[in-house]
PDB file of N, CA and C in Angstrom:
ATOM      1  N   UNK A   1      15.801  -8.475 -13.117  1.00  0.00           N
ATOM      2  CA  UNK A   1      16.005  -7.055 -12.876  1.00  0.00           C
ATOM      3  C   UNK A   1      17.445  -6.669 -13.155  1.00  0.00           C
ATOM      4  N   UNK A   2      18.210  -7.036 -12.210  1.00  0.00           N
ATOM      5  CA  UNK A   2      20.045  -6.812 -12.570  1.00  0.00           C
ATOM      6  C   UNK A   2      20.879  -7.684 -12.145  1.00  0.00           C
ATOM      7  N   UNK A   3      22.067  -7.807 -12.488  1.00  0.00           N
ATOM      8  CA  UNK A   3      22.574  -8.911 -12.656  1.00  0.00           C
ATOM      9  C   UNK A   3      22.763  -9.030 -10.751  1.00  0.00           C
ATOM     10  N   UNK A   4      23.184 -10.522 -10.736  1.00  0.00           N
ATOM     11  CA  UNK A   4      22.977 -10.938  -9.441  1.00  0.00           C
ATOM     12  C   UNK A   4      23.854 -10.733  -8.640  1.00  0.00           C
ATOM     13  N   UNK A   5      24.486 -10.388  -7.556  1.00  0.00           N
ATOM     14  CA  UNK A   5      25.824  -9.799  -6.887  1.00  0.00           C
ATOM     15  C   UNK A   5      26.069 -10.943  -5.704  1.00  0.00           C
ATOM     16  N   UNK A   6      27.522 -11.746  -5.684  1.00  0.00           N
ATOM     17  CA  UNK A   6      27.836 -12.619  -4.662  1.00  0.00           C
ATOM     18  C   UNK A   6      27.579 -11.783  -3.173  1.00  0.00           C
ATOM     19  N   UNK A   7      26.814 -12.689  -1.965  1.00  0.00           N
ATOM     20  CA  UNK A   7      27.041 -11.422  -1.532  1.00  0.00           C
ATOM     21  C   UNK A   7      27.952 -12.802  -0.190  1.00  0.00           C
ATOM     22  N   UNK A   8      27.715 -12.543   1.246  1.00  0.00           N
ATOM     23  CA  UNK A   8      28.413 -13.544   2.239  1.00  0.00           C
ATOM     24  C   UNK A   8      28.010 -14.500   2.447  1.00  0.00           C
ATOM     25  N   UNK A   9      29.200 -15.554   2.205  1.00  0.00           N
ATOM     26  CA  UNK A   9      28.776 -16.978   2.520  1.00  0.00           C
ATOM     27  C   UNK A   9      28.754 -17.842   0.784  1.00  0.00           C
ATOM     28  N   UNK A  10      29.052 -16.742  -0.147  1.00  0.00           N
ATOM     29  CA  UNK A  10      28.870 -17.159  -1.500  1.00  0.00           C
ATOM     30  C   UNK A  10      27.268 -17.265  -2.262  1.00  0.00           C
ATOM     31  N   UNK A  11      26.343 -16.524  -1.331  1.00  0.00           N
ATOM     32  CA  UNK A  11      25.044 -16.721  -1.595  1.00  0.00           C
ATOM     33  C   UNK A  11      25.039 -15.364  -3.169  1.00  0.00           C
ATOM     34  N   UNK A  12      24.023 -15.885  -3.541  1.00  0.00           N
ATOM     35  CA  UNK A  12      23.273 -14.564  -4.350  1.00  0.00           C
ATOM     36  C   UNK A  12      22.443 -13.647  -4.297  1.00  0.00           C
ATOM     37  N   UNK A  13      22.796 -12.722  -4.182  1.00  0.00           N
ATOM     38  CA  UNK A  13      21.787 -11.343  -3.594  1.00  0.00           C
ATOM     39  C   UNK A  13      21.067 -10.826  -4.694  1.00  0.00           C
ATOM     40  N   UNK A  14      20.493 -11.020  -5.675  1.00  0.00           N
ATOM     41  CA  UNK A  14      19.635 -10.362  -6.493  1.00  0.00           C
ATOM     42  C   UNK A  14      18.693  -8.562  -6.537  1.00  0.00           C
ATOM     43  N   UNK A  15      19.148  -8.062  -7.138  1.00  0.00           N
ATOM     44  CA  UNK A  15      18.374  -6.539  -6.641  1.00  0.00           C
ATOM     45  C   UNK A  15      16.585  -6.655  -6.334  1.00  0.00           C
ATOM     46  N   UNK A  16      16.171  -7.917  -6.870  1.00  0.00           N
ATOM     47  CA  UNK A  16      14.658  -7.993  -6.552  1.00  0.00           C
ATOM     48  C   UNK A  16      14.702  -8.412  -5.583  1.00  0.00           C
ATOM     49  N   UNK A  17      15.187  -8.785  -4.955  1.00  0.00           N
ATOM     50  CA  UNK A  17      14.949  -9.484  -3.062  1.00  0.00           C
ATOM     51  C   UNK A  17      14.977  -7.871  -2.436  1.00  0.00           C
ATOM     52  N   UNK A  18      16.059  -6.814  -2.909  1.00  0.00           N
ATOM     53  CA  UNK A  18      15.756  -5.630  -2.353  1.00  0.00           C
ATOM     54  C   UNK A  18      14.396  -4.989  -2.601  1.00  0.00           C
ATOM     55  N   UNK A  19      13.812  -4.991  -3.620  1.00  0.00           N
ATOM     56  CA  UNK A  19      12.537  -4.224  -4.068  1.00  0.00           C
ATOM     57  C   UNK A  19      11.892  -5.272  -3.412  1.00  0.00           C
ATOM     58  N   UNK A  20      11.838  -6.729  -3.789  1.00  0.00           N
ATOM     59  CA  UNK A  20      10.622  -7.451  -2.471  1.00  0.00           C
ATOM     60  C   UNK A  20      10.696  -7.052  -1.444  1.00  0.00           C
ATOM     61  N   UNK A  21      11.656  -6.927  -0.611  1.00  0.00           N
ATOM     62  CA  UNK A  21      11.653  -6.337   0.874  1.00  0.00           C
ATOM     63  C   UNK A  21      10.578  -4.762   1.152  1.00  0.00           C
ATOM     64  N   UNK A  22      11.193  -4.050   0.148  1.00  0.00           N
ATOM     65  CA  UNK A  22      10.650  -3.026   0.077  1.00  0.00           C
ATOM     66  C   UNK A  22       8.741  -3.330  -0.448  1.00  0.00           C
ATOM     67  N   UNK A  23       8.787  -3.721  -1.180  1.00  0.00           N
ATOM     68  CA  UNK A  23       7.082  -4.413  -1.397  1.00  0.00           C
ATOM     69  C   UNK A  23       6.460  -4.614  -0.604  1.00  0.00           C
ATOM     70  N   UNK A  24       7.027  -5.666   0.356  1.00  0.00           N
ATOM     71  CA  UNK A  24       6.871  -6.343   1.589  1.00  0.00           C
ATOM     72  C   UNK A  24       6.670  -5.188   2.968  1.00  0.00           C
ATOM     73  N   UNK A  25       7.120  -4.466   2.671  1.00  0.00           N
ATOM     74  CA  UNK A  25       7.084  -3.091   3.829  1.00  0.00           C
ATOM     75  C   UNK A  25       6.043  -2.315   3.559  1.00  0.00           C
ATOM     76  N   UNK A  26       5.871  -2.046   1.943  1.00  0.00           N
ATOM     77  CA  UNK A  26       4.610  -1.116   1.461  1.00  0.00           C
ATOM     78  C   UNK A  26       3.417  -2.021   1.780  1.00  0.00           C
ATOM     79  N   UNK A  27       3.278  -3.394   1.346  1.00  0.00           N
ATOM     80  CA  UNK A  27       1.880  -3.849   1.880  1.00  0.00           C
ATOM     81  C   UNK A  27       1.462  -4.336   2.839  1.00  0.00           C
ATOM     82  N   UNK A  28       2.496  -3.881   3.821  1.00  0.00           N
ATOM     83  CA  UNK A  28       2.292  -4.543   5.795  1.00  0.00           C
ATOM     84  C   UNK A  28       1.988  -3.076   5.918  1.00  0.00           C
ATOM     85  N   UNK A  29       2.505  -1.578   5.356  1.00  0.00           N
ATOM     86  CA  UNK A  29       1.830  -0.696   5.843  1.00  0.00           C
ATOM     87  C   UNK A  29       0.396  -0.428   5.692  1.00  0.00           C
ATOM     88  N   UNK A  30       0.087  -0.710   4.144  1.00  0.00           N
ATOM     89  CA  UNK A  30      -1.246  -0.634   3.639  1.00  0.00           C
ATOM     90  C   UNK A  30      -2.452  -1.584   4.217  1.00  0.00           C
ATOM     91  N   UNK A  31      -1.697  -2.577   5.077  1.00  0.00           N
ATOM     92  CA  UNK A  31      -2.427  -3.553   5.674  1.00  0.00           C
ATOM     93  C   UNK A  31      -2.778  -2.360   6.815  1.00  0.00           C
ATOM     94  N   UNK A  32      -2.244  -2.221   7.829  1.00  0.00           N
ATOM     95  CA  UNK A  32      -2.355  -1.114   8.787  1.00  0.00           C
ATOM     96  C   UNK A  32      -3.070  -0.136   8.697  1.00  0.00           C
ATOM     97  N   UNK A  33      -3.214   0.530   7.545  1.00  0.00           N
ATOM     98  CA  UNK A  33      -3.871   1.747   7.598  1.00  0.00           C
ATOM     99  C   UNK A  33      -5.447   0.937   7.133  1.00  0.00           C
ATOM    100  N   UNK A  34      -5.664  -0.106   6.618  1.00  0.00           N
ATOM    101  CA  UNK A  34      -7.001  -0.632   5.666  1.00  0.00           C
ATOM    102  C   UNK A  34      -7.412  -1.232   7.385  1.00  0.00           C
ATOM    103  N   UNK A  35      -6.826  -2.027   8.139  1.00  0.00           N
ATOM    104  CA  UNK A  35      -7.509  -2.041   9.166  1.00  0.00           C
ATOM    105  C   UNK A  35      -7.825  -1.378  10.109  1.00  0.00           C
ATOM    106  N   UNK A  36      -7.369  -0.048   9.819  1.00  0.00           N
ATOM    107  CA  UNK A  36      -7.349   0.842  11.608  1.00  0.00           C
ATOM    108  C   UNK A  36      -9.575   0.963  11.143  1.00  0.00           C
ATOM    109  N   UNK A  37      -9.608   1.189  12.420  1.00  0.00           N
ATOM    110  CA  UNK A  37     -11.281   1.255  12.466  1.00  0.00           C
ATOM    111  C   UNK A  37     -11.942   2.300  11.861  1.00  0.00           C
ATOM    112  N   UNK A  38     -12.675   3.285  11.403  1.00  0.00           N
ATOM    113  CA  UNK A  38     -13.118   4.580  11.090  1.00  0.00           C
ATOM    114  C   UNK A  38     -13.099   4.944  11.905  1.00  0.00           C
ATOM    115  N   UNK A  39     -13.537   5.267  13.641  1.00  0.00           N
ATOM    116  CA  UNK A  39     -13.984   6.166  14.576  1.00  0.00           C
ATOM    117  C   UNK A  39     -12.196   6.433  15.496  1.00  0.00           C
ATOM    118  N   UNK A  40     -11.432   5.369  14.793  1.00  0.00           N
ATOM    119  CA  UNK A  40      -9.830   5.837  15.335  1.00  0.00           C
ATOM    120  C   UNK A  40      -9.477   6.883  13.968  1.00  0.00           C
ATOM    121  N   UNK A  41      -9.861   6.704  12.998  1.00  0.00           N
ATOM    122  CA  UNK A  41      -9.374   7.937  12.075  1.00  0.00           C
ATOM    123  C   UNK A  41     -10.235   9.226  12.330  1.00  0.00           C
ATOM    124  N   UNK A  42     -11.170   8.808  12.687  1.00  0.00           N
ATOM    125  CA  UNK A  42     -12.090  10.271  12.993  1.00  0.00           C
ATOM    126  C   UNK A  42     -11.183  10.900  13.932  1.00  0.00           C
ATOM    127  N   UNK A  43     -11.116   9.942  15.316  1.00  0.00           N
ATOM    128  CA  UNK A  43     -10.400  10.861  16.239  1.00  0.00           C
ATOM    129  C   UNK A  43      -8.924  11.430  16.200  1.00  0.00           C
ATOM    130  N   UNK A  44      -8.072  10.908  15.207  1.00  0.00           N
ATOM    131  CA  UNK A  44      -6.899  10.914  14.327  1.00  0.00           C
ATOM    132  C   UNK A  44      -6.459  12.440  13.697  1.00  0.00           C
ATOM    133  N   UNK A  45      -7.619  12.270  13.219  1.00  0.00           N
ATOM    134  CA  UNK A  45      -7.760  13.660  12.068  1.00  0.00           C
ATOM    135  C   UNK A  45      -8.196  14.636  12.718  1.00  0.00           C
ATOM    136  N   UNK A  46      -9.163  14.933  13.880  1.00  0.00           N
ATOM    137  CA  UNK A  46      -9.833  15.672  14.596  1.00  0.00           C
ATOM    138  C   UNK A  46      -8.376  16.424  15.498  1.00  0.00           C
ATOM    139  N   UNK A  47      -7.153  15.327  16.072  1.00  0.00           N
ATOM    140  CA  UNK A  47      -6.605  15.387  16.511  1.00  0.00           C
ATOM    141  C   UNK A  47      -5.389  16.131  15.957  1.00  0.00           C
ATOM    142  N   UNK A  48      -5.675  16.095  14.585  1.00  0.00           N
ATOM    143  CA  UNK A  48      -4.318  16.298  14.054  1.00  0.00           C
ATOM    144  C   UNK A  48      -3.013  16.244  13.282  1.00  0.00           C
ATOM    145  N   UNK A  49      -3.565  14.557  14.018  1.00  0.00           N
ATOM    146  CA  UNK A  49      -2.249  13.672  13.720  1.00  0.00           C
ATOM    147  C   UNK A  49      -2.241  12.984  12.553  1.00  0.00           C
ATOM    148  N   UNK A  50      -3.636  12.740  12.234  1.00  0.00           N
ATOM    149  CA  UNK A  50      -3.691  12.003  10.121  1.00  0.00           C
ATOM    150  C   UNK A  50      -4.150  13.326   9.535  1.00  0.00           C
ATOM    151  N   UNK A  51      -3.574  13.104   8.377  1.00  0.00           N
ATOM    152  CA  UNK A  51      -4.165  13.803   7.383  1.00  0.00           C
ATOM    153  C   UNK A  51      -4.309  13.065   6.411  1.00  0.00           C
ATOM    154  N   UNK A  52      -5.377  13.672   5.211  1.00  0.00           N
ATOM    155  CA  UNK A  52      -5.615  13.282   4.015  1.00  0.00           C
ATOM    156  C   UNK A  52      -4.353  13.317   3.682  1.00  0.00           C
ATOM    157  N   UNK A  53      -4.189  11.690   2.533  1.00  0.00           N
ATOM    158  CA  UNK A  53      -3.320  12.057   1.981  1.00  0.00           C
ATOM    159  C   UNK A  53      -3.345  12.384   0.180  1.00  0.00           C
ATOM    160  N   UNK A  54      -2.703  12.955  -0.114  1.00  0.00           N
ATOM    161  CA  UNK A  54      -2.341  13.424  -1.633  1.00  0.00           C
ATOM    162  C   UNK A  54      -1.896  12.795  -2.698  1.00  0.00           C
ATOM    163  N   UNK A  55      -2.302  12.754  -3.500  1.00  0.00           N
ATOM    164  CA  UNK A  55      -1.652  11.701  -4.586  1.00  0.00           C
ATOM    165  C   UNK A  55       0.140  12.333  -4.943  1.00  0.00           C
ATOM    166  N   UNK A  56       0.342  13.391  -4.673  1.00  0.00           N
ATOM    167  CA  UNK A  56       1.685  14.034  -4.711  1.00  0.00           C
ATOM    168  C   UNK A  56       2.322  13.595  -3.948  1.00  0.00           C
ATOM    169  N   UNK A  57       1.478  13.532  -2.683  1.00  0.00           N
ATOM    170  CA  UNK A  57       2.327  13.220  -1.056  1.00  0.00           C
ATOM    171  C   UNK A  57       2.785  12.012  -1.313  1.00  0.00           C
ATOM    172  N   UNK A  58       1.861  11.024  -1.489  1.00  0.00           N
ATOM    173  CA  UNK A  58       2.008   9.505  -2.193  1.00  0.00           C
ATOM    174  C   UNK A  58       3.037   9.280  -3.161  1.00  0.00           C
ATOM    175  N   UNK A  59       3.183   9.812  -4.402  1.00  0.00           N
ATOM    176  CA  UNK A  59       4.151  10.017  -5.158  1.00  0.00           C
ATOM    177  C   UNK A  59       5.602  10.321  -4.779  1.00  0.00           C
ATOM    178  N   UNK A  60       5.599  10.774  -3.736  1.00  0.00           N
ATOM    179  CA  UNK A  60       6.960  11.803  -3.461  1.00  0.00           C
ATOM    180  C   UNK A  60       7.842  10.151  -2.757  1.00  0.00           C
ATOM    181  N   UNK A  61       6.121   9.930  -1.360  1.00  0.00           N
ATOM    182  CA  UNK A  61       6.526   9.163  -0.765  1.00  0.00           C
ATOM    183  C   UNK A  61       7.638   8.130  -1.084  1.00  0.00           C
ATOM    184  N   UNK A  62       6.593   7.036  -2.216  1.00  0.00           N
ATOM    185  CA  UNK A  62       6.858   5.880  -2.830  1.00  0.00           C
ATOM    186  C   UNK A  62       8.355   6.205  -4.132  1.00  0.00           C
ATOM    187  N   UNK A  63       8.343   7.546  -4.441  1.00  0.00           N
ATOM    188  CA  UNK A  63       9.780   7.777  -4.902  1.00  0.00           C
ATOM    189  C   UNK A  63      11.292   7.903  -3.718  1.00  0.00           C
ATOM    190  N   UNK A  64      10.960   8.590  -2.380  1.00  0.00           N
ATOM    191  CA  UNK A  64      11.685   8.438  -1.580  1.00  0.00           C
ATOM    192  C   UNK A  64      12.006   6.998  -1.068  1.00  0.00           C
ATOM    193  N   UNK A  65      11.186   6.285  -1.216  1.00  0.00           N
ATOM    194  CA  UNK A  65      11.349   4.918  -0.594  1.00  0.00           C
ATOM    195  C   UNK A  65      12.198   4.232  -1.572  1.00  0.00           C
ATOM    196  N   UNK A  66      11.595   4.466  -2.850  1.00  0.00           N
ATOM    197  CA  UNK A  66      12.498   3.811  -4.029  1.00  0.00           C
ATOM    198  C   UNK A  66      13.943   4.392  -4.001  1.00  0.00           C
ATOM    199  N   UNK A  67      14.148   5.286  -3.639  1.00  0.00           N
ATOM    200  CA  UNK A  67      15.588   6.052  -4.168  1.00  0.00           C
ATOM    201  C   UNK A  67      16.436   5.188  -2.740  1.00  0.00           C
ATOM    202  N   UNK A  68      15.614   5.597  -1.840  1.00  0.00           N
ATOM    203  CA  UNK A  68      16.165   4.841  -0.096  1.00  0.00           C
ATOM    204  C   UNK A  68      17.253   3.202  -0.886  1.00  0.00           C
ATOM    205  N   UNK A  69      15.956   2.461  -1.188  1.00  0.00           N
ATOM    206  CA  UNK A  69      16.348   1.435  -1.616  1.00  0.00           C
ATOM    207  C   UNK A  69      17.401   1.245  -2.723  1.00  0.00           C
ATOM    208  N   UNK A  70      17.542   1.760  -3.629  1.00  0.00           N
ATOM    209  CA  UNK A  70      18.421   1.730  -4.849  1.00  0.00           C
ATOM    210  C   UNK A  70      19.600   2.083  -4.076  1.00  0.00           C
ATOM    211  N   UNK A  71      19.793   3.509  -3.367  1.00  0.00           N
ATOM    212  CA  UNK A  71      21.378   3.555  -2.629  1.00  0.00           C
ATOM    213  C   UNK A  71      21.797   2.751  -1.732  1.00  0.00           C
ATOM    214  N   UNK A  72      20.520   2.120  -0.697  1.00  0.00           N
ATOM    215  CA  UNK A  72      21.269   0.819   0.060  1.00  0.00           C
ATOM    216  C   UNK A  72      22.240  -0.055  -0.554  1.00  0.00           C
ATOM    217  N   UNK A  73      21.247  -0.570  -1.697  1.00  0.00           N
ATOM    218  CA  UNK A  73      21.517  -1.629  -2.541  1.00  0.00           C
ATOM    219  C   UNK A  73      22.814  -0.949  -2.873  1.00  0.00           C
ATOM    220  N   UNK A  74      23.337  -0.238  -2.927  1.00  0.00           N
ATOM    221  CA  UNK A  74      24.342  -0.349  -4.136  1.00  0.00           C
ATOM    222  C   UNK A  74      25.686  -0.020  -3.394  1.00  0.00           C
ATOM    223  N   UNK A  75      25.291   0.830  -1.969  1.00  0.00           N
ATOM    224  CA  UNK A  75      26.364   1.205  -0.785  1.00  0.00           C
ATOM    225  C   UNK A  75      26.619  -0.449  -0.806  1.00  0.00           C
ATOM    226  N   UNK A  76      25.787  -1.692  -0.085  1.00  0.00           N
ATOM    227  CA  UNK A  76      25.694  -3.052  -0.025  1.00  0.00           C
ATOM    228  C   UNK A  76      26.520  -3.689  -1.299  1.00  0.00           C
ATOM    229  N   UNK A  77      26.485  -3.327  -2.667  1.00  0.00           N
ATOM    230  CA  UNK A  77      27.210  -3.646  -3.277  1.00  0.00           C
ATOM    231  C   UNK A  77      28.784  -3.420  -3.203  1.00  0.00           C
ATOM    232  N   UNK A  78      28.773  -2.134  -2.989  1.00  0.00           N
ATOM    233  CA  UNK A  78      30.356  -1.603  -2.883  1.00  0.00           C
ATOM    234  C   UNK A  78      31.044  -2.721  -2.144  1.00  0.00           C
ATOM    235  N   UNK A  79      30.111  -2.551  -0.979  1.00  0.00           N
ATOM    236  CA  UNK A  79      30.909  -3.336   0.704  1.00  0.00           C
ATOM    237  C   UNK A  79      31.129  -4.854   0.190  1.00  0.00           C
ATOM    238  N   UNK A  80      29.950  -5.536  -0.480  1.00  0.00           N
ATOM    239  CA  UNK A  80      30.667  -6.815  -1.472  1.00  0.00           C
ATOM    240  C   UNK A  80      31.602  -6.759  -2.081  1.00  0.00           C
ATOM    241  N   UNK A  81      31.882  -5.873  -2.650  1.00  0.00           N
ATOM    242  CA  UNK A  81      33.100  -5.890  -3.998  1.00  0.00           C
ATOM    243  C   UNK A  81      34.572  -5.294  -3.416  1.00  0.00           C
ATOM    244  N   UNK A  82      34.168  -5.126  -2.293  1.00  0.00           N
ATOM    245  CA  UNK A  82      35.650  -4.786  -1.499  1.00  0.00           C
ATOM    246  C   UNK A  82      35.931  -5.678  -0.345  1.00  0.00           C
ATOM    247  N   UNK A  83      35.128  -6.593  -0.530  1.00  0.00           N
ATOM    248  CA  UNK A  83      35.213  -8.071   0.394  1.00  0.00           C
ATOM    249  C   UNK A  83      34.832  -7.677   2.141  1.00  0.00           C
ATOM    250  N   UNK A  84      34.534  -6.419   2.167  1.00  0.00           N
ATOM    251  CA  UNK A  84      33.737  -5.918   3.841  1.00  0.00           C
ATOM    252  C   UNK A  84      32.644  -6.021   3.851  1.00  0.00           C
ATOM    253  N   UNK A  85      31.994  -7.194   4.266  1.00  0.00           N
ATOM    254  CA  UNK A  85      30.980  -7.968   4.683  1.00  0.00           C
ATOM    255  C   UNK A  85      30.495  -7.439   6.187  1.00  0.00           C
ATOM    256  N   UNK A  86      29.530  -7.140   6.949  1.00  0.00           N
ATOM    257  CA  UNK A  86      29.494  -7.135   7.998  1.00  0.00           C
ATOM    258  C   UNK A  86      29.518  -7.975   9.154  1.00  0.00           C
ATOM    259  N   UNK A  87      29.381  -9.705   8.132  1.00  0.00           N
ATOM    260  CA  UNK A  87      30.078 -10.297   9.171  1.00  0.00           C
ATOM    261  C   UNK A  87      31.743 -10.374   9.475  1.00  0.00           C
ATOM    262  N   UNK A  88      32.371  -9.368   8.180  1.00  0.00           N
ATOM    263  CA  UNK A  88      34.042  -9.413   8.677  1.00  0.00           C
ATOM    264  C   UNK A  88      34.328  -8.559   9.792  1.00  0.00           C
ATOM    265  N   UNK A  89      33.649  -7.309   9.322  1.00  0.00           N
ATOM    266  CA  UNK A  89      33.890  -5.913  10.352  1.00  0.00           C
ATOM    267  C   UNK A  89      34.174  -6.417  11.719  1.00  0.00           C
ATOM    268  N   UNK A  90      35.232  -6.044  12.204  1.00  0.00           N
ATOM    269  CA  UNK A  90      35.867  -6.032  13.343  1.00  0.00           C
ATOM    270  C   UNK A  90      36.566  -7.148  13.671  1.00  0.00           C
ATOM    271  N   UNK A  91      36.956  -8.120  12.909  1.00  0.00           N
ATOM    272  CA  UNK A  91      37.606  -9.353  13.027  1.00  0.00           C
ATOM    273  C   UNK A  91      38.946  -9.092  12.991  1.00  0.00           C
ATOM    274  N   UNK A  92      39.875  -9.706  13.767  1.00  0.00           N
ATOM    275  CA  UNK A  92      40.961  -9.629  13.162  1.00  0.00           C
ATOM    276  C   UNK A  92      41.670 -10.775  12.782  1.00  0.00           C
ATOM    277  N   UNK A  93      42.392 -10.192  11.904  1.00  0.00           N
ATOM    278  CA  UNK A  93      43.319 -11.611  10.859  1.00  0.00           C
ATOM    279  C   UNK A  93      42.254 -12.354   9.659  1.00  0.00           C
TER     280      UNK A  93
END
């Protein structure tokens, strides 16, 4: 995907370990919603609280999540390349 960034401890942080994470979040949700029961979505929707969702809604979603991720990643880069690690923050000397 992109080149690999030192990150603490001298390890390699790769931008696909960020999108796996993020993968990893989309199909523990999709797990969740494929098991909830039918008669909890009946009462869900009756209630209010689910709605159908939209292939737009979906779209928007899975672009917000992507964009989420790309600026972590790259705020996370900065803080590498200026040697502020969060295990330095607040150390002194």
């Amino acid at each position: 995907m992109g080149a690999p960034e030192m990150g603490d401890g001298g390890r390699v942080v790769e931008v696909g370990v960020t999108f796996g994470l993020l993968a990893a979040w989309a199909v523990q949700d999709l797990e969740e919603v494929a098991a909830m029961p039918v008669w909890a979505r009946g009462r869900l929707r009756r209630a209010g609280v689910l709605r159908s969702a939209r292939p737009r809604d979906v779209a928007t979603g899975l672009a917000l999540a992507a964009a989420a991720t790309v600026g972590t990643h790259e705020v996370a880069r900065q803080l590498v390349r200026r040697g502020r690690t969060v295990s330095r923050i607040g150390r002194s000397g």
